[in-house]
PDB file of N, CA and C in Angstrom:
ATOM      1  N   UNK A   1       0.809  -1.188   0.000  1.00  0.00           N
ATOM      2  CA  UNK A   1       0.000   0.000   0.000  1.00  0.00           C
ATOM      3  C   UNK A   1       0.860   1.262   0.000  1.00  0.00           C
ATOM      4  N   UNK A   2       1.741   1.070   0.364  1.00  0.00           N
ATOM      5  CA  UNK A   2       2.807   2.374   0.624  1.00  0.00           C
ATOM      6  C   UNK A   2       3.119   2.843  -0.770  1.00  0.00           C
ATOM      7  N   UNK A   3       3.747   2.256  -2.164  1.00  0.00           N
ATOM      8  CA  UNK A   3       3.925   2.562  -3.275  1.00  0.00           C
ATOM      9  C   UNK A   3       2.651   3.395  -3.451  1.00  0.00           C
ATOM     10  N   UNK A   4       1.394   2.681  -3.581  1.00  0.00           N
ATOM     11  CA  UNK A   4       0.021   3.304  -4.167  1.00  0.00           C
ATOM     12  C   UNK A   4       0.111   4.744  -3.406  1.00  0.00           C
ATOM     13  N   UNK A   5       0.062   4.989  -2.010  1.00  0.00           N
ATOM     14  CA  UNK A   5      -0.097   6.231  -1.719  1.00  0.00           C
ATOM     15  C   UNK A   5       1.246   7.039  -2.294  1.00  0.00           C
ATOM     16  N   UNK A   6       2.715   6.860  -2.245  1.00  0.00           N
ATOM     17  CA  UNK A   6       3.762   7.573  -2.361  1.00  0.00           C
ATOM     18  C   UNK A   6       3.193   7.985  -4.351  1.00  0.00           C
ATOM     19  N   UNK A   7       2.458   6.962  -5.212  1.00  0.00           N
ATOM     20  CA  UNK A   7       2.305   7.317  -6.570  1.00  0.00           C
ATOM     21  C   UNK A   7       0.941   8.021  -6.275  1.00  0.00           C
ATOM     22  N   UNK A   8      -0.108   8.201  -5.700  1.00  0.00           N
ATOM     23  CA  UNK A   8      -0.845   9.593  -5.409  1.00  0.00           C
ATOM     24  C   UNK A   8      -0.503  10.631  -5.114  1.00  0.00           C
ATOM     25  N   UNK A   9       0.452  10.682  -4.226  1.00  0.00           N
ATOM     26  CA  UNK A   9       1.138  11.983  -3.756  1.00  0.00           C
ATOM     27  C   UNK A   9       1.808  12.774  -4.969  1.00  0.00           C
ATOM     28  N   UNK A  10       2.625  11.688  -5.727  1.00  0.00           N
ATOM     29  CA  UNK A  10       3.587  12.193  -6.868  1.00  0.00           C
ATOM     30  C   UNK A  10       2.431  12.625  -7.691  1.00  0.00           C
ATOM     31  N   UNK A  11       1.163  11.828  -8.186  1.00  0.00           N
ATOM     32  CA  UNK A  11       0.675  12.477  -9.213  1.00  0.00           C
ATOM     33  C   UNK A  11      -0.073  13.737  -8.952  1.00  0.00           C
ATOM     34  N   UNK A  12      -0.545  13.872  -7.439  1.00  0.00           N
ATOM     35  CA  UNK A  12      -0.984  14.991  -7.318  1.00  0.00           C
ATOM     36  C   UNK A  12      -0.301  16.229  -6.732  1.00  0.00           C
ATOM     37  N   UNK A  13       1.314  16.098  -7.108  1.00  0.00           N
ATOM     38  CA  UNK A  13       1.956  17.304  -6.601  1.00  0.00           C
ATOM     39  C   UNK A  13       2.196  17.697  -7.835  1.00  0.00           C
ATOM     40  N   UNK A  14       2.466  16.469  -9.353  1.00  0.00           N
ATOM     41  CA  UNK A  14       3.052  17.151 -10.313  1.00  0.00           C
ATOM     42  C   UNK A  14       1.529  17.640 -11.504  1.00  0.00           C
ATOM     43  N   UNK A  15       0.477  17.156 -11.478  1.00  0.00           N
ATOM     44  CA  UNK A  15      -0.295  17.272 -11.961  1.00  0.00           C
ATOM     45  C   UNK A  15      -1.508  17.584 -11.361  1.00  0.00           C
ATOM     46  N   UNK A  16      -1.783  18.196 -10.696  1.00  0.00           N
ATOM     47  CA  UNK A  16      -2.958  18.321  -9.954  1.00  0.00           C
ATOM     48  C   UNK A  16      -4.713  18.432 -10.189  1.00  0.00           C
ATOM     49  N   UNK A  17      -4.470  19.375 -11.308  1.00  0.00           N
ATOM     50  CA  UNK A  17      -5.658  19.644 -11.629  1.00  0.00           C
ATOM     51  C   UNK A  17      -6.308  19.279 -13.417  1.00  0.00           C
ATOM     52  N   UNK A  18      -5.039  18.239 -13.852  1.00  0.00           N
ATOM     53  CA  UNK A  18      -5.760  17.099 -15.082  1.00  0.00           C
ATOM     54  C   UNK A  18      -6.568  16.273 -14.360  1.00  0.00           C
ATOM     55  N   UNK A  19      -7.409  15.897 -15.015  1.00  0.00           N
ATOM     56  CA  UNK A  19      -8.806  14.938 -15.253  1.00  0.00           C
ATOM     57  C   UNK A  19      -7.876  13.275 -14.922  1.00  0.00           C
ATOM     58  N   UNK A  20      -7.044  13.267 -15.909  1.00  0.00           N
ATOM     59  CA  UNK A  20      -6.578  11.661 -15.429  1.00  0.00           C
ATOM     60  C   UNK A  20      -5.802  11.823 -14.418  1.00  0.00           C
ATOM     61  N   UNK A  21      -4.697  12.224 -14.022  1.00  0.00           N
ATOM     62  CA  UNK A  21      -4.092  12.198 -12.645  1.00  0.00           C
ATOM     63  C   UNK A  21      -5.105  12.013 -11.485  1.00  0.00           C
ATOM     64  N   UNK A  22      -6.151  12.791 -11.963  1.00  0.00           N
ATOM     65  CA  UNK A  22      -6.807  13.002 -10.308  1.00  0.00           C
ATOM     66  C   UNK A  22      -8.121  11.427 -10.468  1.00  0.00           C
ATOM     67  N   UNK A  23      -8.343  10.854 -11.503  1.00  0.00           N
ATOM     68  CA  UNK A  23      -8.997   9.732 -11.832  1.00  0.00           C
ATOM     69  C   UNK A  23      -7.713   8.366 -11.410  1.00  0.00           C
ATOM     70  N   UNK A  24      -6.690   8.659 -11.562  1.00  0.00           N
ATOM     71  CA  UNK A  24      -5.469   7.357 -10.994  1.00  0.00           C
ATOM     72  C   UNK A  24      -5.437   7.591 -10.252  1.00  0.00           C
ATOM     73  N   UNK A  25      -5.504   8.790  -9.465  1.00  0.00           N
ATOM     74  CA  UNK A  25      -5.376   9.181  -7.723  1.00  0.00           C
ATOM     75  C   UNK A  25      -6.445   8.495  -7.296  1.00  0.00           C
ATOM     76  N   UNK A  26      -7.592   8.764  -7.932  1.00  0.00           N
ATOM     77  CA  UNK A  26      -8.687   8.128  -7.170  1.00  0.00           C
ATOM     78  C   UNK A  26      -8.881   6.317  -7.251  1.00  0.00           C
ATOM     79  N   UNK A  27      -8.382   6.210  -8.680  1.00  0.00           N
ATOM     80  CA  UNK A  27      -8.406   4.472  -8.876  1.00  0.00           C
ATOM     81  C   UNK A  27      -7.718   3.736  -7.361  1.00  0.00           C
ATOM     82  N   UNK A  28      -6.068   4.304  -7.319  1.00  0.00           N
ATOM     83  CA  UNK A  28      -5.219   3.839  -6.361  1.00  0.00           C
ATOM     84  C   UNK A  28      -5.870   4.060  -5.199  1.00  0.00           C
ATOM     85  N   UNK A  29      -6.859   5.198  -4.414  1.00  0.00           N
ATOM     86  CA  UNK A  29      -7.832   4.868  -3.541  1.00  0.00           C
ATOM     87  C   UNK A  29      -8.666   3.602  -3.716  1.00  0.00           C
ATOM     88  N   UNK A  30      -9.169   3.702  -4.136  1.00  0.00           N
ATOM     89  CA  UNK A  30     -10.240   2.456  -4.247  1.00  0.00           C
ATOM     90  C   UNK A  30      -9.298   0.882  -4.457  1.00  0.00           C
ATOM     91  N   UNK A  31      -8.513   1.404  -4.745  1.00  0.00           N
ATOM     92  CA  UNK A  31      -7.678  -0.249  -4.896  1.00  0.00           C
ATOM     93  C   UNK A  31      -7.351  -0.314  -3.073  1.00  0.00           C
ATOM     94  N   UNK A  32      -6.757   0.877  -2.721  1.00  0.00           N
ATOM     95  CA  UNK A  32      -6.464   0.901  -1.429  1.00  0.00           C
ATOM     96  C   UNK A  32      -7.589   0.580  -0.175  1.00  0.00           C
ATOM     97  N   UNK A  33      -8.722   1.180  -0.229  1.00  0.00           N
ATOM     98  CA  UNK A  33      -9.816   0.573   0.084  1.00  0.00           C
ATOM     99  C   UNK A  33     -10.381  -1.109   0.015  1.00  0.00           C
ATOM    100  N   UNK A  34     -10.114  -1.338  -1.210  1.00  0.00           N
ATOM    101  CA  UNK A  34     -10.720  -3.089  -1.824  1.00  0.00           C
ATOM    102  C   UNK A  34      -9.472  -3.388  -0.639  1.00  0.00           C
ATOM    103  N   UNK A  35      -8.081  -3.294  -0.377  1.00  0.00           N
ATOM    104  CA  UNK A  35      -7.005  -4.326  -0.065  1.00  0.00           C
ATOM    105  C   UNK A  35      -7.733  -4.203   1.383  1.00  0.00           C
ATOM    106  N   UNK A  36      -8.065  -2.799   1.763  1.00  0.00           N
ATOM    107  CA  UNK A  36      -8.366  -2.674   3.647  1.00  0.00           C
ATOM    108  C   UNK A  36      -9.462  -3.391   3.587  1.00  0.00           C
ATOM    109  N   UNK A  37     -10.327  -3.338   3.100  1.00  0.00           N
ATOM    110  CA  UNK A  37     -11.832  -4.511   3.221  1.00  0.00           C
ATOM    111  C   UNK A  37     -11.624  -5.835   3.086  1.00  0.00           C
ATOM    112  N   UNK A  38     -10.834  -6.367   1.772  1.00  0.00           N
ATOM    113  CA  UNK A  38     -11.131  -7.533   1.893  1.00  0.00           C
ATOM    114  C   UNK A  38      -9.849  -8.540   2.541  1.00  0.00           C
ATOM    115  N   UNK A  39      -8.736  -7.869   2.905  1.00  0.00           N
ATOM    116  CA  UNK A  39      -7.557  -8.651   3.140  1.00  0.00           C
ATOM    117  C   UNK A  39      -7.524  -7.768   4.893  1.00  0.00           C
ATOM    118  N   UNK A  40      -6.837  -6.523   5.026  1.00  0.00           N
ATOM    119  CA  UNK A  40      -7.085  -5.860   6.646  1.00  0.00           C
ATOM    120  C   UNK A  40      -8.354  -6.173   7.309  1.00  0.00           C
ATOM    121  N   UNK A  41      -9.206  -6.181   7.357  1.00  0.00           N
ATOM    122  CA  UNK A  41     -10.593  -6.200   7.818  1.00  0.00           C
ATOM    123  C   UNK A  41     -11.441  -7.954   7.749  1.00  0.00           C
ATOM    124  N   UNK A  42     -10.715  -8.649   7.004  1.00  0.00           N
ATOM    125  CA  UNK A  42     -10.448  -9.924   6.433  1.00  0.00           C
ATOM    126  C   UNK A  42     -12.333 -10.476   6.150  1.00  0.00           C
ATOM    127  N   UNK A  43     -12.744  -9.623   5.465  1.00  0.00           N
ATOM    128  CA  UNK A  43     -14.334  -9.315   4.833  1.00  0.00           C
ATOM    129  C   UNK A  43     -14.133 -10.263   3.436  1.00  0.00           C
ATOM    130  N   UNK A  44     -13.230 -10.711   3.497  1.00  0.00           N
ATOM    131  CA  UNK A  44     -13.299 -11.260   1.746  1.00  0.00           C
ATOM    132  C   UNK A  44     -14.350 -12.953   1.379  1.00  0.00           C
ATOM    133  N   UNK A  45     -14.195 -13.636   2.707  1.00  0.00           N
ATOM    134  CA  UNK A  45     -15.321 -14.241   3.416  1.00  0.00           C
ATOM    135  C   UNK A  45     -16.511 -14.350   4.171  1.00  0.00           C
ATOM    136  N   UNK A  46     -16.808 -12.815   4.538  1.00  0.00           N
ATOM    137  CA  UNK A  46     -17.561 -12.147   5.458  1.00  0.00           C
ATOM    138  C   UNK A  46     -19.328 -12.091   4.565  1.00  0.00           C
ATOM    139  N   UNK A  47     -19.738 -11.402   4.985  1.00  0.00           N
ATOM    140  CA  UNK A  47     -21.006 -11.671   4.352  1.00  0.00           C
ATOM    141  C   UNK A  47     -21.455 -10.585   3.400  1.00  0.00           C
ATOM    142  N   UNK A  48     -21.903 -10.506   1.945  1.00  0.00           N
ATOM    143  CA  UNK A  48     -21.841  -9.991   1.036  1.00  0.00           C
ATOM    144  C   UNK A  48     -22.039  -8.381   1.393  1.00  0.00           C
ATOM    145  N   UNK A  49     -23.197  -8.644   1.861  1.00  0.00           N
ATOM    146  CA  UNK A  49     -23.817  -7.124   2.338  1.00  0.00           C
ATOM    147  C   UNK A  49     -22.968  -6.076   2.796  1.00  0.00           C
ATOM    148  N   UNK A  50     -22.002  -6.664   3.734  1.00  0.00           N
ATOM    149  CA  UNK A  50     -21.057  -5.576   4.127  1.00  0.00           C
ATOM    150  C   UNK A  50     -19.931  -5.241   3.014  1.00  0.00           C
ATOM    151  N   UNK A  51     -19.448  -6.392   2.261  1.00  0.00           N
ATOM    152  CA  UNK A  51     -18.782  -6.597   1.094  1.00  0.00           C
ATOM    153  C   UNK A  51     -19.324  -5.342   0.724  1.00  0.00           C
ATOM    154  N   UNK A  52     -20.380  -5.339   0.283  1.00  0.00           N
ATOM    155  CA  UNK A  52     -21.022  -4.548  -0.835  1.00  0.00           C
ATOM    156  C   UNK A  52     -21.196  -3.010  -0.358  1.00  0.00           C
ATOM    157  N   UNK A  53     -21.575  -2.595   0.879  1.00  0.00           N
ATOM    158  CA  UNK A  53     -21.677  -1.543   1.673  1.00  0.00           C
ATOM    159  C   UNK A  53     -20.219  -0.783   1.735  1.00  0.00           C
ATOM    160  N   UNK A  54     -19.162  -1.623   2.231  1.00  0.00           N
ATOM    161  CA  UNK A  54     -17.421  -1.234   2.376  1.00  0.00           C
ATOM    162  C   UNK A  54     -17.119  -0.789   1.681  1.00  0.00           C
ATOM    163  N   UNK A  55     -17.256  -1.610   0.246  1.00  0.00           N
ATOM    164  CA  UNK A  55     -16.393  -1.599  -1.329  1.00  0.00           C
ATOM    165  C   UNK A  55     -17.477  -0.437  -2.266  1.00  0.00           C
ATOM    166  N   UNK A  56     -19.361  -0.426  -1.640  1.00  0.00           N
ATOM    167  CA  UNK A  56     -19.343   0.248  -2.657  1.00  0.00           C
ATOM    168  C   UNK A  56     -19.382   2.464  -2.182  1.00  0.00           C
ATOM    169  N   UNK A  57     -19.797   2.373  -0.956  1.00  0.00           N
ATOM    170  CA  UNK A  57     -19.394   4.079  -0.362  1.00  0.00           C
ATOM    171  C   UNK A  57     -18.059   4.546  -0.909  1.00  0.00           C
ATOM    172  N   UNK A  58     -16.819   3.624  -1.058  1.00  0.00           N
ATOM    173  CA  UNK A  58     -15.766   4.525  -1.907  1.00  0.00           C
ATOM    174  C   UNK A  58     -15.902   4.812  -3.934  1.00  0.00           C
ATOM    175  N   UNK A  59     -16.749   3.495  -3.952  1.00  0.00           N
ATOM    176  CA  UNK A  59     -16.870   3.931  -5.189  1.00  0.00           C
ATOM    177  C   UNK A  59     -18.148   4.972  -5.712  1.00  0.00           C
ATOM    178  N   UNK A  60     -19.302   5.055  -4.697  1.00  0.00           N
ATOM    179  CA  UNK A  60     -20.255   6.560  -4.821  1.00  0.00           C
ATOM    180  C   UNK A  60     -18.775   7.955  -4.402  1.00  0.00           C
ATOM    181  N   UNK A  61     -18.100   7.606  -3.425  1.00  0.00           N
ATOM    182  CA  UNK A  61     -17.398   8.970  -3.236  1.00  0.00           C
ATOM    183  C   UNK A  61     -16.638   9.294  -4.236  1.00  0.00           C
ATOM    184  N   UNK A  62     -16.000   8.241  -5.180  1.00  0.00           N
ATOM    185  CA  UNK A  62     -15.016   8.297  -6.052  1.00  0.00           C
ATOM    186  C   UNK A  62     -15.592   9.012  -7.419  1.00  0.00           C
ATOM    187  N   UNK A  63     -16.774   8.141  -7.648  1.00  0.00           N
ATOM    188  CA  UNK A  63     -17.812   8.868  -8.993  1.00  0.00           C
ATOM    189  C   UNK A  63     -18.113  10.307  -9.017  1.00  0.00           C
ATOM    190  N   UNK A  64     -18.703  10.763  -7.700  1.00  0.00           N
ATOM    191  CA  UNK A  64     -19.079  12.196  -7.275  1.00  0.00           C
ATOM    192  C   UNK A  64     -17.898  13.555  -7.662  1.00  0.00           C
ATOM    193  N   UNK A  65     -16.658  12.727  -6.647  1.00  0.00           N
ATOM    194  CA  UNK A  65     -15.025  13.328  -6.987  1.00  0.00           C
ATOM    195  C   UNK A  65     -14.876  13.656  -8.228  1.00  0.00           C
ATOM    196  N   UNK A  66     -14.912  12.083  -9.155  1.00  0.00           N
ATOM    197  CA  UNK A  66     -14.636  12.425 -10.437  1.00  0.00           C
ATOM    198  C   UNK A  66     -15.623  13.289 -11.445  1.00  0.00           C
ATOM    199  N   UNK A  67     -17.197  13.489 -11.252  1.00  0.00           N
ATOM    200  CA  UNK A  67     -17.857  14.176 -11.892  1.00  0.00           C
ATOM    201  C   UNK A  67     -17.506  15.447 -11.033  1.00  0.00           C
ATOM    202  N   UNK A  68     -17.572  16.149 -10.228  1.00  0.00           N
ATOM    203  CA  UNK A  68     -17.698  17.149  -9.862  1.00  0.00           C
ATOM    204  C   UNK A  68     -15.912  17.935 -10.394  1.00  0.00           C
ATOM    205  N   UNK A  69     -15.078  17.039 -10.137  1.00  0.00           N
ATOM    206  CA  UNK A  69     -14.333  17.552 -10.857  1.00  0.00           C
ATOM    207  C   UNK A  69     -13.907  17.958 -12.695  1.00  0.00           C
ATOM    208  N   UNK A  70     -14.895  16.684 -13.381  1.00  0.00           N
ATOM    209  CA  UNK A  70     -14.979  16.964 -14.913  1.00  0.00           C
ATOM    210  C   UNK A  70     -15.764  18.391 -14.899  1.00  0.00           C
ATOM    211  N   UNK A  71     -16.839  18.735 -14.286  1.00  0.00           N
ATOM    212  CA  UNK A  71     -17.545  19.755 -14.444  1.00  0.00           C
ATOM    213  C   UNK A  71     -17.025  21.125 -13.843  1.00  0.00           C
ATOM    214  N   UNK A  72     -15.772  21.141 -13.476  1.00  0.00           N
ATOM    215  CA  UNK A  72     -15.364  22.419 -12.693  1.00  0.00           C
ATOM    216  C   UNK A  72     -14.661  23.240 -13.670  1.00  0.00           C
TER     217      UNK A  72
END
């Protein structure tokens, strides 16, 4: 997990305000999220519902991020 955040940081110090940097910033969240749910939190056997609740609130926050930022 440490690479994924140190390559967010880089893309959002050197590129900040392109459309794809800030869409890989957000991918590498959500990858970072999926690893804390289903491997930290050890949900990958757990029961769908929460599966689905964990994994899907970053991907409504991530969509919102990314539209509100196409539209700015």
């Amino acid at each position: 997990m440490l690479p994924m955040s140190v390559a967010a940081v880089w893309l959002g110090h050197h590129a900040p305000d392109a459309l794809l940097p800030v869409a890989v910033i957000l991918l590498l969240g959500l990858g970072k999220a999926w690893l804390i749910v289903l491997r930290f939190m050890e949900l990958g056997h757990g029961p769908r519902l929460w599966q689905s609740l964990l994994l899907g609130w970053p991907l409504v926050v991530t969509g919102v991020i990314l539209v509100l930022h196409a539209t700015h």
